[in-house]
N, C-alpha and C. Protein backbone atom coordinates (compact mmCIF):
# COMPACT_ATOMS: atom_id res chain seq x y z
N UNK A 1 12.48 -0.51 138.23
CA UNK A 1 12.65 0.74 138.93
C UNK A 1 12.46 0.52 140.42
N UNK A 2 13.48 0.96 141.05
CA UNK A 2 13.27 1.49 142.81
C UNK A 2 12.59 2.71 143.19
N UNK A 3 11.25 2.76 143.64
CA UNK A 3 11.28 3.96 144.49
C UNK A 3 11.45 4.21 145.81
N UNK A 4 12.46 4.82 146.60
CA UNK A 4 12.65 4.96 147.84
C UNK A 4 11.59 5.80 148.76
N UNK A 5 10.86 5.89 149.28
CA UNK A 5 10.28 6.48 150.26
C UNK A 5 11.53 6.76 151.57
N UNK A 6 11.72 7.99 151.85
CA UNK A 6 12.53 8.23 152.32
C UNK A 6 12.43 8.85 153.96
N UNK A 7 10.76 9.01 154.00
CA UNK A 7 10.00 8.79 155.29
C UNK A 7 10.49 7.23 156.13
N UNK A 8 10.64 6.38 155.61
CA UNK A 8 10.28 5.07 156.00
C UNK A 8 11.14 3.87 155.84
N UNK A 9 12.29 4.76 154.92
CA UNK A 9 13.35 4.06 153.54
C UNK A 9 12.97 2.38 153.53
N UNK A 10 11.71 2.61 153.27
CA UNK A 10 11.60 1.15 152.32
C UNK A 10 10.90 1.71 150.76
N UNK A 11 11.50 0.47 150.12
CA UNK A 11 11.14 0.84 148.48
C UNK A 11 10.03 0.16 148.06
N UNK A 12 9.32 0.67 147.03
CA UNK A 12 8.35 0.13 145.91
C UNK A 12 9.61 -0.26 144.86
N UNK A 13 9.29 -1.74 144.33
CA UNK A 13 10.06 -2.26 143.41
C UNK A 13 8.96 -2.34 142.55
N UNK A 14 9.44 -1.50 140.86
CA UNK A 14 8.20 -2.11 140.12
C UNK A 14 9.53 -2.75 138.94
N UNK A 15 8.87 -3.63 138.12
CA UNK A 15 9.50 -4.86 137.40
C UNK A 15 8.70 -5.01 136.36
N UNK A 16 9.45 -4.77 134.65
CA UNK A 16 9.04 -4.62 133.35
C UNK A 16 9.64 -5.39 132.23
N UNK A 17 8.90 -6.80 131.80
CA UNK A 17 9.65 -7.74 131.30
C UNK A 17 9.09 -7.69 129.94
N UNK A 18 9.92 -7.73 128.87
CA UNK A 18 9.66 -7.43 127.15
C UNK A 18 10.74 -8.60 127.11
N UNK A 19 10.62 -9.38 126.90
CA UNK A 19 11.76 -10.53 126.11
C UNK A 19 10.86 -11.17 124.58
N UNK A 20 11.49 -10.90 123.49
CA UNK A 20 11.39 -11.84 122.14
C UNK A 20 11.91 -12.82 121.90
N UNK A 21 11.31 -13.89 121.31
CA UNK A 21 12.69 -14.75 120.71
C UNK A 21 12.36 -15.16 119.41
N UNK A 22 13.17 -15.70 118.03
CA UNK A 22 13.14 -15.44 116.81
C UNK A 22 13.51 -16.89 116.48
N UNK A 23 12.48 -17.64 115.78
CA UNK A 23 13.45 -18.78 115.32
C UNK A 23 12.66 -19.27 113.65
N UNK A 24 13.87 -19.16 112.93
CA UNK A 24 13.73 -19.13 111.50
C UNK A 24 14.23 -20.42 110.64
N UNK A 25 12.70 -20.80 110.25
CA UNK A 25 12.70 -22.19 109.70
C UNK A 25 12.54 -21.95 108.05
N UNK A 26 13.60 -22.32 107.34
CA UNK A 26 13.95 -22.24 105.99
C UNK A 26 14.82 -22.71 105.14
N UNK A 27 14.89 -22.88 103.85
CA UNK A 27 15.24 -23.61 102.87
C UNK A 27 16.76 -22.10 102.30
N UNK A 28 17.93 -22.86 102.11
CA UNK A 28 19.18 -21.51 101.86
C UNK A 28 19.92 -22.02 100.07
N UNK A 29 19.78 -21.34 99.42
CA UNK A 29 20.82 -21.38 98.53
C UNK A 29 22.11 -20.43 98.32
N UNK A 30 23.11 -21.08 97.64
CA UNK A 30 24.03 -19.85 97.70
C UNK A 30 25.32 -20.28 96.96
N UNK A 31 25.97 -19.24 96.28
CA UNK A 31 27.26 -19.88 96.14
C UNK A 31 28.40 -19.61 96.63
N UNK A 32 29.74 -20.14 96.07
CA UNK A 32 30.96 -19.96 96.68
C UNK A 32 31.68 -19.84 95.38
N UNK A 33 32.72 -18.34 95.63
CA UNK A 33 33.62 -18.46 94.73
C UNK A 33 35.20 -18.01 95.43
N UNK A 34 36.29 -19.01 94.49
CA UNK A 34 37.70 -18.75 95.14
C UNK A 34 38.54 -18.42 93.67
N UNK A 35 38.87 -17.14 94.07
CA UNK A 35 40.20 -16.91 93.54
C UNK A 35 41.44 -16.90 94.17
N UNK A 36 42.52 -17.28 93.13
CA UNK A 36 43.97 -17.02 93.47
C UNK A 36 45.02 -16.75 93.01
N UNK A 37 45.60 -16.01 93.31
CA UNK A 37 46.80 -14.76 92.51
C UNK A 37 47.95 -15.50 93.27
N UNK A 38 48.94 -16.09 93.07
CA UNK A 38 50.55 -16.01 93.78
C UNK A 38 49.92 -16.66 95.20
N UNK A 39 50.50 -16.00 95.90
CA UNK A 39 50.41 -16.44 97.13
C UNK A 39 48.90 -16.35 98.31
N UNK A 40 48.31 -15.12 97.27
CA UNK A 40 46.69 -14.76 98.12
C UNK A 40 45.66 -15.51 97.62
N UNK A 41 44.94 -15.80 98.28
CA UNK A 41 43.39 -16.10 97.89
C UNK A 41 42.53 -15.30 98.59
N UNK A 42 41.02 -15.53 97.53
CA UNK A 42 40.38 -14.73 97.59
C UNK A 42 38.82 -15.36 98.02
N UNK A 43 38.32 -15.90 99.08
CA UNK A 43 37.03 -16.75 99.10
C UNK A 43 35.90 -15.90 99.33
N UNK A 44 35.03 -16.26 98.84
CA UNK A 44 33.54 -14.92 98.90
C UNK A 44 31.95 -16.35 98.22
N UNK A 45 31.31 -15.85 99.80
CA UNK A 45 30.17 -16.70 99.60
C UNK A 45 29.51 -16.07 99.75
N UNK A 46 28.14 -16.15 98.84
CA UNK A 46 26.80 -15.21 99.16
C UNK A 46 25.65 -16.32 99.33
N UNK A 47 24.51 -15.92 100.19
CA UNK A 47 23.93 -16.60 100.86
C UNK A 47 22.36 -16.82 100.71
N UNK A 48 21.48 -16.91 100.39
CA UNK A 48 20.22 -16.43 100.97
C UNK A 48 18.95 -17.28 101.52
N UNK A 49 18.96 -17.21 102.27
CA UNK A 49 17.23 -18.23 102.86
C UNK A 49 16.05 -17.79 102.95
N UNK A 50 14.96 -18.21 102.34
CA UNK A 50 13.94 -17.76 102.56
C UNK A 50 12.98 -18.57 103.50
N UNK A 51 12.11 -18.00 104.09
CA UNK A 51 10.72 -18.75 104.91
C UNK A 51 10.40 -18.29 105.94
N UNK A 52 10.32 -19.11 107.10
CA UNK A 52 8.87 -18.53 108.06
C UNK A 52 10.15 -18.49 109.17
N UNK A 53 9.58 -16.89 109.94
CA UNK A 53 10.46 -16.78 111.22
C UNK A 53 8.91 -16.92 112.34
N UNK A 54 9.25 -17.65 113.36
CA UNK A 54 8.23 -17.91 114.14
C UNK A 54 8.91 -16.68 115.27
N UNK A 55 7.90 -15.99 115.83
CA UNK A 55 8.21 -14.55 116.85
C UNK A 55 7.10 -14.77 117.70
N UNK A 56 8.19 -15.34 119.04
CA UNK A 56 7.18 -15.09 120.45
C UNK A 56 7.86 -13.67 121.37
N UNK A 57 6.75 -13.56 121.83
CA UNK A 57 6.91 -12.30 122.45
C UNK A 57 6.44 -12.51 124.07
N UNK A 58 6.95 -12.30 125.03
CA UNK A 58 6.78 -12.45 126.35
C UNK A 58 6.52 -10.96 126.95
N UNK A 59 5.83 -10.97 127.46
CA UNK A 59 5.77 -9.43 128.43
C UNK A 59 5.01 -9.73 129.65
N UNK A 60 5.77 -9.35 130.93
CA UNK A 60 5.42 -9.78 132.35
C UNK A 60 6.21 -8.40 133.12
N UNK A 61 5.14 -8.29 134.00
CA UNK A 61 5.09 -7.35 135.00
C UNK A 61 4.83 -7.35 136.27
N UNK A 62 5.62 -6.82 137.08
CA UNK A 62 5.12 -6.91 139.07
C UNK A 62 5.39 -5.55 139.50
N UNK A 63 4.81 -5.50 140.36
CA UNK A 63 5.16 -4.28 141.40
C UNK A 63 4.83 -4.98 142.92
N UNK A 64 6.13 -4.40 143.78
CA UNK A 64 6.32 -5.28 145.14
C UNK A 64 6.32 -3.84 146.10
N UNK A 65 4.98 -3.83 146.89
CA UNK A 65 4.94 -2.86 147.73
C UNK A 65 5.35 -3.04 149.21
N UNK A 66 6.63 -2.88 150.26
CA UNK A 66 6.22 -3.72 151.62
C UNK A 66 5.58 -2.53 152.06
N UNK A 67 4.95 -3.07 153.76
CA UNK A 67 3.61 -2.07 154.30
C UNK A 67 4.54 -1.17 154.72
N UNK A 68 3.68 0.35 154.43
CA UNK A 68 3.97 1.10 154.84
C UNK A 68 5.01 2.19 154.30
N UNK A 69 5.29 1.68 153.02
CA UNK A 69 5.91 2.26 152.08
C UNK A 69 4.84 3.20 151.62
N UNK A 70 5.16 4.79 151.14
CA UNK A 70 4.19 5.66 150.88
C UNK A 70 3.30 5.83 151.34
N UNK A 71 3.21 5.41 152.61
CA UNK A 71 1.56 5.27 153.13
C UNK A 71 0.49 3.60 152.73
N UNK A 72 0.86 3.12 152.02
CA UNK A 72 0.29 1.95 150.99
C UNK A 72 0.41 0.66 152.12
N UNK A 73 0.11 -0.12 151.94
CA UNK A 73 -0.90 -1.49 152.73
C UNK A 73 0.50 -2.28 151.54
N UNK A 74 1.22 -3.31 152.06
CA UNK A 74 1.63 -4.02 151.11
C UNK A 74 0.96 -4.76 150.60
N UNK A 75 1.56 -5.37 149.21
CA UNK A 75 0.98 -5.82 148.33
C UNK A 75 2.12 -5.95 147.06
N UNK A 76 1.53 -7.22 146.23
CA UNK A 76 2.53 -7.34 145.45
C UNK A 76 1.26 -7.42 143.84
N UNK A 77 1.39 -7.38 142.82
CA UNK A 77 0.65 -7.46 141.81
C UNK A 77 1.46 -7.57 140.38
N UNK A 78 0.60 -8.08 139.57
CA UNK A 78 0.83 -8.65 138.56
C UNK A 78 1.27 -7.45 137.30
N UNK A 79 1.76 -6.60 137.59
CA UNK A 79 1.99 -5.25 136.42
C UNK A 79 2.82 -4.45 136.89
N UNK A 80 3.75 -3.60 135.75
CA UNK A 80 4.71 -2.83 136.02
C UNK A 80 4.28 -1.61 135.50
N UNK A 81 5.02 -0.96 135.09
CA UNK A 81 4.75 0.67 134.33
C UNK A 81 4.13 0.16 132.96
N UNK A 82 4.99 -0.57 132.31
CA UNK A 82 4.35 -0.55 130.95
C UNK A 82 4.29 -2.09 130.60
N UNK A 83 4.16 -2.87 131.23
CA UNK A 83 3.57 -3.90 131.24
C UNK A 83 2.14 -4.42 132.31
N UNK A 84 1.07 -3.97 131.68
CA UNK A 84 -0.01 -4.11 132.37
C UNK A 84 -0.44 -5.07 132.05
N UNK A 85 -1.74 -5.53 133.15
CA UNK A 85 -2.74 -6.54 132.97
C UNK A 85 -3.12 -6.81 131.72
N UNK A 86 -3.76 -5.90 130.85
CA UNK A 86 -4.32 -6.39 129.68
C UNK A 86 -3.02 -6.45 128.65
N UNK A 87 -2.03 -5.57 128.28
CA UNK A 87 -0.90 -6.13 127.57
C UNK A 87 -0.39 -7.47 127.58
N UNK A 88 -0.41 -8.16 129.06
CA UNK A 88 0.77 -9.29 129.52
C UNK A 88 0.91 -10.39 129.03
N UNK A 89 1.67 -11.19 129.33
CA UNK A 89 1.55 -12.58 128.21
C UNK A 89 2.33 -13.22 127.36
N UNK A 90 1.87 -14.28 126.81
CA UNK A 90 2.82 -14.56 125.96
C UNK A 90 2.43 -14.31 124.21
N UNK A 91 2.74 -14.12 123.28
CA UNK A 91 2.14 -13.90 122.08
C UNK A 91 3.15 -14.92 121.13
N UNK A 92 2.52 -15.01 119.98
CA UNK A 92 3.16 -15.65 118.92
C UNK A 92 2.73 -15.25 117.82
N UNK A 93 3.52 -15.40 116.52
CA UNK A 93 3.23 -15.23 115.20
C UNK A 93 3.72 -15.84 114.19
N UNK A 94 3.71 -15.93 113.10
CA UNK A 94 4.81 -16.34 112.19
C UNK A 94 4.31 -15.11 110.61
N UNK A 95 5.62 -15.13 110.28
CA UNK A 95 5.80 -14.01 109.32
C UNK A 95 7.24 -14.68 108.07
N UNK A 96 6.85 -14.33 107.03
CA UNK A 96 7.80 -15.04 105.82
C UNK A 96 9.21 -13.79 106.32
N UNK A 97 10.41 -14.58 105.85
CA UNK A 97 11.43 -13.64 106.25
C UNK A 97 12.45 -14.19 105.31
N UNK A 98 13.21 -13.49 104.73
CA UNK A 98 14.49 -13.72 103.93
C UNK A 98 15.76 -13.14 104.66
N UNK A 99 16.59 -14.11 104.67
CA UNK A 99 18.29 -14.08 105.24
C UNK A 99 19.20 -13.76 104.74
N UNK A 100 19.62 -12.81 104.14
CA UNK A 100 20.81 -12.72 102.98
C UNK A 100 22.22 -12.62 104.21
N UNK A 101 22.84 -13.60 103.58
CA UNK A 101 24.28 -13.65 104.19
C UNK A 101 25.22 -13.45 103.10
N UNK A 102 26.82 -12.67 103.06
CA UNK A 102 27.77 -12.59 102.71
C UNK A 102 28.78 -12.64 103.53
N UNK A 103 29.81 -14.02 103.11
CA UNK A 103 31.18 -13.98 103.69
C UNK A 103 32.78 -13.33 102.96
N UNK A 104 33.39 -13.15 103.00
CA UNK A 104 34.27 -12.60 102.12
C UNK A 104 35.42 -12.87 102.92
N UNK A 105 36.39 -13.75 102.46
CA UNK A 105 37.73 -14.42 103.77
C UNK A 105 39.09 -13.82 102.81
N UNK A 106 39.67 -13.31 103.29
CA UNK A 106 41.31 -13.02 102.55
C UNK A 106 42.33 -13.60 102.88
N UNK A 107 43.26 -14.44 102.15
CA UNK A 107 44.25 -15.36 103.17
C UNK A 107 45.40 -15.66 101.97
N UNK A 108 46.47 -15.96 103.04
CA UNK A 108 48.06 -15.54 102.70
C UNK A 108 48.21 -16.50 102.96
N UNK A 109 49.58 -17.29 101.90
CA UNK A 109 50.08 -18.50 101.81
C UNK A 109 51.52 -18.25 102.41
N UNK A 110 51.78 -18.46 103.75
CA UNK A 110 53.09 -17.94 104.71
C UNK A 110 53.82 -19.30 103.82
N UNK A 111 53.30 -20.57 103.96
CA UNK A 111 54.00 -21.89 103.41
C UNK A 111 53.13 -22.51 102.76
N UNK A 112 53.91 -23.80 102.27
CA UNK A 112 52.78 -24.43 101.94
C UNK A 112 51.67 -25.09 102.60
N UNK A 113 52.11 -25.54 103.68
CA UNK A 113 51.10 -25.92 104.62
C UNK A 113 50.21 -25.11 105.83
N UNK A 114 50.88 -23.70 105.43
CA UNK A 114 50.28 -22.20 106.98
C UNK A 114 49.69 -21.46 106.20
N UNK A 115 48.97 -21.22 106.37
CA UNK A 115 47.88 -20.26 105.58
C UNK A 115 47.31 -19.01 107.00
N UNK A 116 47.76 -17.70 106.68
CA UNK A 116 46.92 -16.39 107.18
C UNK A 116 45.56 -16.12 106.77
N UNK A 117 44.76 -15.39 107.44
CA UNK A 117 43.81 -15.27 106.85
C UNK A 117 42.55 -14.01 107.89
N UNK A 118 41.94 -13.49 106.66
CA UNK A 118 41.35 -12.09 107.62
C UNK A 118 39.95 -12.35 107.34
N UNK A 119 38.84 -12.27 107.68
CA UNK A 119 37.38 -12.63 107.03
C UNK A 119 36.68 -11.72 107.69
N UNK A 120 35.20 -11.23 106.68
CA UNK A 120 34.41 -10.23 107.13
C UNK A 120 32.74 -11.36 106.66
N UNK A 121 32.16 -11.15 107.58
CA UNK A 121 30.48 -11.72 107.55
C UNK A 121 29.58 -10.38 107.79
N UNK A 122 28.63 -10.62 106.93
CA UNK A 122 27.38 -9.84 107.29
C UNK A 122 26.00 -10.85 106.70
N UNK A 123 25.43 -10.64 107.68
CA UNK A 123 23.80 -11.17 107.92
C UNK A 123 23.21 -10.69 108.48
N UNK A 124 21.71 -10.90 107.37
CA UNK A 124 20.21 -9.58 107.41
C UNK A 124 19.18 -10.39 107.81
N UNK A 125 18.02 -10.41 108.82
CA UNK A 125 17.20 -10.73 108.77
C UNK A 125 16.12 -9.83 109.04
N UNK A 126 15.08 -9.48 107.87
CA UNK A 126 14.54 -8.79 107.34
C UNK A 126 13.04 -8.39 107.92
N UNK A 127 13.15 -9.45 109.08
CA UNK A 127 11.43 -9.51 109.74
C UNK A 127 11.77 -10.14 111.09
N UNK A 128 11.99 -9.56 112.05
CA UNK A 128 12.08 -10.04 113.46
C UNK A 128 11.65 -9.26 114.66
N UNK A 129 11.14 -9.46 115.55
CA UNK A 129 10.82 -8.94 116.93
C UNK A 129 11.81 -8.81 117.58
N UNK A 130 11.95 -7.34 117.57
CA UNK A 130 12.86 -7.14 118.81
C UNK A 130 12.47 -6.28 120.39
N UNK A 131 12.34 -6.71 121.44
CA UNK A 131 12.16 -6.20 122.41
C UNK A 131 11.48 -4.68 122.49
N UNK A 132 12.71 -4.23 122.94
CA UNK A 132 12.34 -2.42 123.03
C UNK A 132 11.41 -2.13 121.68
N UNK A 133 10.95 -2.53 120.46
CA UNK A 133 9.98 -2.31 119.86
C UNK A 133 8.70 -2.34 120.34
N UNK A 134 8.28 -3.37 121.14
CA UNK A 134 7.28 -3.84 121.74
C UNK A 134 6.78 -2.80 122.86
N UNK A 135 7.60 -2.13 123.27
CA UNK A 135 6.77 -1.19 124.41
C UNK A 135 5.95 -0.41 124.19
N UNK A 136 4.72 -0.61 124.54
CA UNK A 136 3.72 0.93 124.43
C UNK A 136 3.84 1.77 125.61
N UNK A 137 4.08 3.20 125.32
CA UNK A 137 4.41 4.50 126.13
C UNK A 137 3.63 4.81 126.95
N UNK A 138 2.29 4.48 126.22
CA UNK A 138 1.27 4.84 126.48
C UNK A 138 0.66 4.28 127.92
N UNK A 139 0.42 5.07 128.82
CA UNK A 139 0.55 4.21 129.87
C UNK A 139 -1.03 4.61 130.71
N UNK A 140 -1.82 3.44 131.27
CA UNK A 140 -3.37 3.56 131.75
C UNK A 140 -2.57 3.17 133.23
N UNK A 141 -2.96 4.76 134.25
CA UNK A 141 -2.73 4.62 135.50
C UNK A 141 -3.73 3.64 136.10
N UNK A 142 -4.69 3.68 136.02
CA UNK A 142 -5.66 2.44 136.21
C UNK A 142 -5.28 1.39 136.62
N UNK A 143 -4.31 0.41 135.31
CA UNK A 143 -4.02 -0.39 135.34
C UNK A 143 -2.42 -0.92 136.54
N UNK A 144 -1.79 0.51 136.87
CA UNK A 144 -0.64 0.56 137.58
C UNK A 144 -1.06 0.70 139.09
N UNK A 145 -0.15 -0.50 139.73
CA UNK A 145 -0.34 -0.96 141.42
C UNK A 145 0.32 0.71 141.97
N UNK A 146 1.37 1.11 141.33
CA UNK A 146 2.06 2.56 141.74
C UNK A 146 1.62 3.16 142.08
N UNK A 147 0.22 3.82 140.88
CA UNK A 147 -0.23 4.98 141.14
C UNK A 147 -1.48 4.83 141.80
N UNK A 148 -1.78 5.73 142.80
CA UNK A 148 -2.60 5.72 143.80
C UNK A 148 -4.12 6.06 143.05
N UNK A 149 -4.89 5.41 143.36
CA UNK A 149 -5.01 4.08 144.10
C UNK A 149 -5.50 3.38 142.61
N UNK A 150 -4.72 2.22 142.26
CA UNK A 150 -4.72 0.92 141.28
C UNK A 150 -6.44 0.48 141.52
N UNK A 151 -6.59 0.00 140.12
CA UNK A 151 -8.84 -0.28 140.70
C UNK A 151 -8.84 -0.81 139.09
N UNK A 152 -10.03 -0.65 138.52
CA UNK A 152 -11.01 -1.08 137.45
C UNK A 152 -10.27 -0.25 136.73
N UNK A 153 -9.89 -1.28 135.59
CA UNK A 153 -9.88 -0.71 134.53
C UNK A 153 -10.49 0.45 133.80
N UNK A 154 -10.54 1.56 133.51
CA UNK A 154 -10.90 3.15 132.86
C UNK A 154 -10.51 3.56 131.76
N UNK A 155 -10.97 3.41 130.83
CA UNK A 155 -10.73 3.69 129.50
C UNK A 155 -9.93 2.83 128.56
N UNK A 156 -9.65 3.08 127.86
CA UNK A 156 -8.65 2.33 126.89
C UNK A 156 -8.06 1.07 127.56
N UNK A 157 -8.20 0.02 127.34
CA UNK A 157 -6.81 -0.96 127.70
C UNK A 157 -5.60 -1.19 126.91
N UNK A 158 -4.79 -1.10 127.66
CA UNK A 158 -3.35 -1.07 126.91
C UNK A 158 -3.72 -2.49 125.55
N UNK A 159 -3.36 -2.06 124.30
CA UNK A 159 -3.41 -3.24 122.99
C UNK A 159 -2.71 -4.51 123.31
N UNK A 160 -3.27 -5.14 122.77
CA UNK A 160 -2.60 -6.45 122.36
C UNK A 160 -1.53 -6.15 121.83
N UNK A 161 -0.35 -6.27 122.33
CA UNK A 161 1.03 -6.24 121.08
C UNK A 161 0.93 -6.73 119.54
N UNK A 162 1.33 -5.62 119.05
CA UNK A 162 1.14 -5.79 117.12
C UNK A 162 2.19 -6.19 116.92
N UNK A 163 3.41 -6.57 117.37
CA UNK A 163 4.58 -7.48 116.99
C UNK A 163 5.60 -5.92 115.89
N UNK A 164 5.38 -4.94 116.18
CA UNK A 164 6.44 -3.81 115.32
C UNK A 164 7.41 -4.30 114.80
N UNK A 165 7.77 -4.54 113.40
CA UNK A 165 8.60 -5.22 112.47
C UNK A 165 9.42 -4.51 112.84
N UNK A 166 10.65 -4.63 112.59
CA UNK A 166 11.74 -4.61 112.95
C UNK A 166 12.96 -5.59 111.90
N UNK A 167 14.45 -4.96 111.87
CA UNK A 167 15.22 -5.81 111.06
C UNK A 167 16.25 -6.57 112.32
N UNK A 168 17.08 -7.54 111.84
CA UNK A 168 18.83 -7.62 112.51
C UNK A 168 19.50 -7.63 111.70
N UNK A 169 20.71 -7.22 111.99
CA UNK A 169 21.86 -7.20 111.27
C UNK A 169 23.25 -7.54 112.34
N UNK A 170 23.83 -8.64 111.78
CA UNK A 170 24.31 -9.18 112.35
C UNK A 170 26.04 -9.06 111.62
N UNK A 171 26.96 -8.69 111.79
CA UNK A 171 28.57 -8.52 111.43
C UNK A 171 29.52 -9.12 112.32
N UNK A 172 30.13 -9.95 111.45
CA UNK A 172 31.54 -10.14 112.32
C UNK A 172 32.82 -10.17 111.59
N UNK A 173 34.04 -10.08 112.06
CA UNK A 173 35.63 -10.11 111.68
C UNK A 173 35.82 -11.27 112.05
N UNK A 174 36.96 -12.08 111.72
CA UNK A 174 37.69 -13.07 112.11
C UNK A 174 38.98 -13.45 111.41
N UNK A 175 40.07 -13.43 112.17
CA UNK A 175 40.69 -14.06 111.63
C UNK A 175 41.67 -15.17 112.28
N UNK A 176 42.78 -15.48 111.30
CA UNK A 176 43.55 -16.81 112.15
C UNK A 176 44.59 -17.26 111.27
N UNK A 177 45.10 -18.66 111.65
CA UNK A 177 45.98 -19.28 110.48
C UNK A 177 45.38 -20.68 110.80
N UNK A 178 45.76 -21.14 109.46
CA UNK A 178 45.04 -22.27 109.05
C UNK A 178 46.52 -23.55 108.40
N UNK A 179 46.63 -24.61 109.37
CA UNK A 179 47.16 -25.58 109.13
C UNK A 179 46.81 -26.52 108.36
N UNK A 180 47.34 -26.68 106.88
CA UNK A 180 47.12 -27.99 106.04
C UNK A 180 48.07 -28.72 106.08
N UNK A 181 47.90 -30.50 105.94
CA UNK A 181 48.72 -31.19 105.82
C UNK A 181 48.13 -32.71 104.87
């Protein structure tokens, strides 16, 4: 966020960083089946993995005051609106997670060697961190350089992030032609 002071038109920049990242270490079984009628086929794979998704969670915050903005002494500090001092950081976890994937491909025999073809994917992962989950609303002026005047911590400190479960779901189309020889 920009705030303009419009006495002075210089801004307070405050800066609110939530980044996750998801990486899923596991064992997949699955099968594949093809049918074919005349000229169509029919391919359809189902998927599933189970095991551990490792979930780090990053949250970093600044606020950049120059002098004389609002009245305020510049200064730059380590917190935004909803990324404060005691929230900030990096976190980690690991949590069991299952992957179910389905492919389903449809494809036309133009020749013998050109093949059409239309395909639909969907994939679930059932336990992941996602960002905008992670924000608490809840906000300790205390802890904010913004609000006049930033000092000692007062009451509550913003929690340790609880990692809010969350799913993905992931879809795609594709299609093409396919050269055999």
């Amino acid at each position: 966020d920009t705030f303009l002071d419009p006495a002075t038109n210089l801004a307070i920049n405050v800066t609110d960083g939530f980044g996750t990242r998801n990486q899923f270490y596991g064992g997949q079984i699955g099968a594949r089946v093809d049918w074919t009628l005349g000229r169509f086929n029919l391919e359809t794979t189902g998927k599933v993995a189970l095991g551990n998704n490792h979930e780090t969670l990053n949250i970093v915050g600044s606020t950049n005051v120059p002098a004389g903005a609002f009245g305020l002494p510049a200064s730059t500090t380590p917190a935004g609106t909803f990324a404060e001092p005691s929230n900030s950081g990096r976190f980690n976890r690991n949590v069991f997670a299952v992957v179910p994937e389905v492919t389903v491909k449809l494809g036309f025999a133009v020749t013998q060697h050109v093949q059409s073809f239309v395909g639909y994917n969907f994939l679930y992962l059932n336990n992941s961190a996602r960002p905008g989950n992670q924000i608490d609303s809840n906000v300790n002026p205390t802890q904010s350089a913004f609000f006049v005047p930033p000092g000692t911590l007062m009451g509550l400190p913003a929690p340790v992030p609880s990692f809010l479960r969350s799913s993905f779901v992931a879809q795609g189309v594709n299609f093409g032609v396919e050269f055999k020889y």
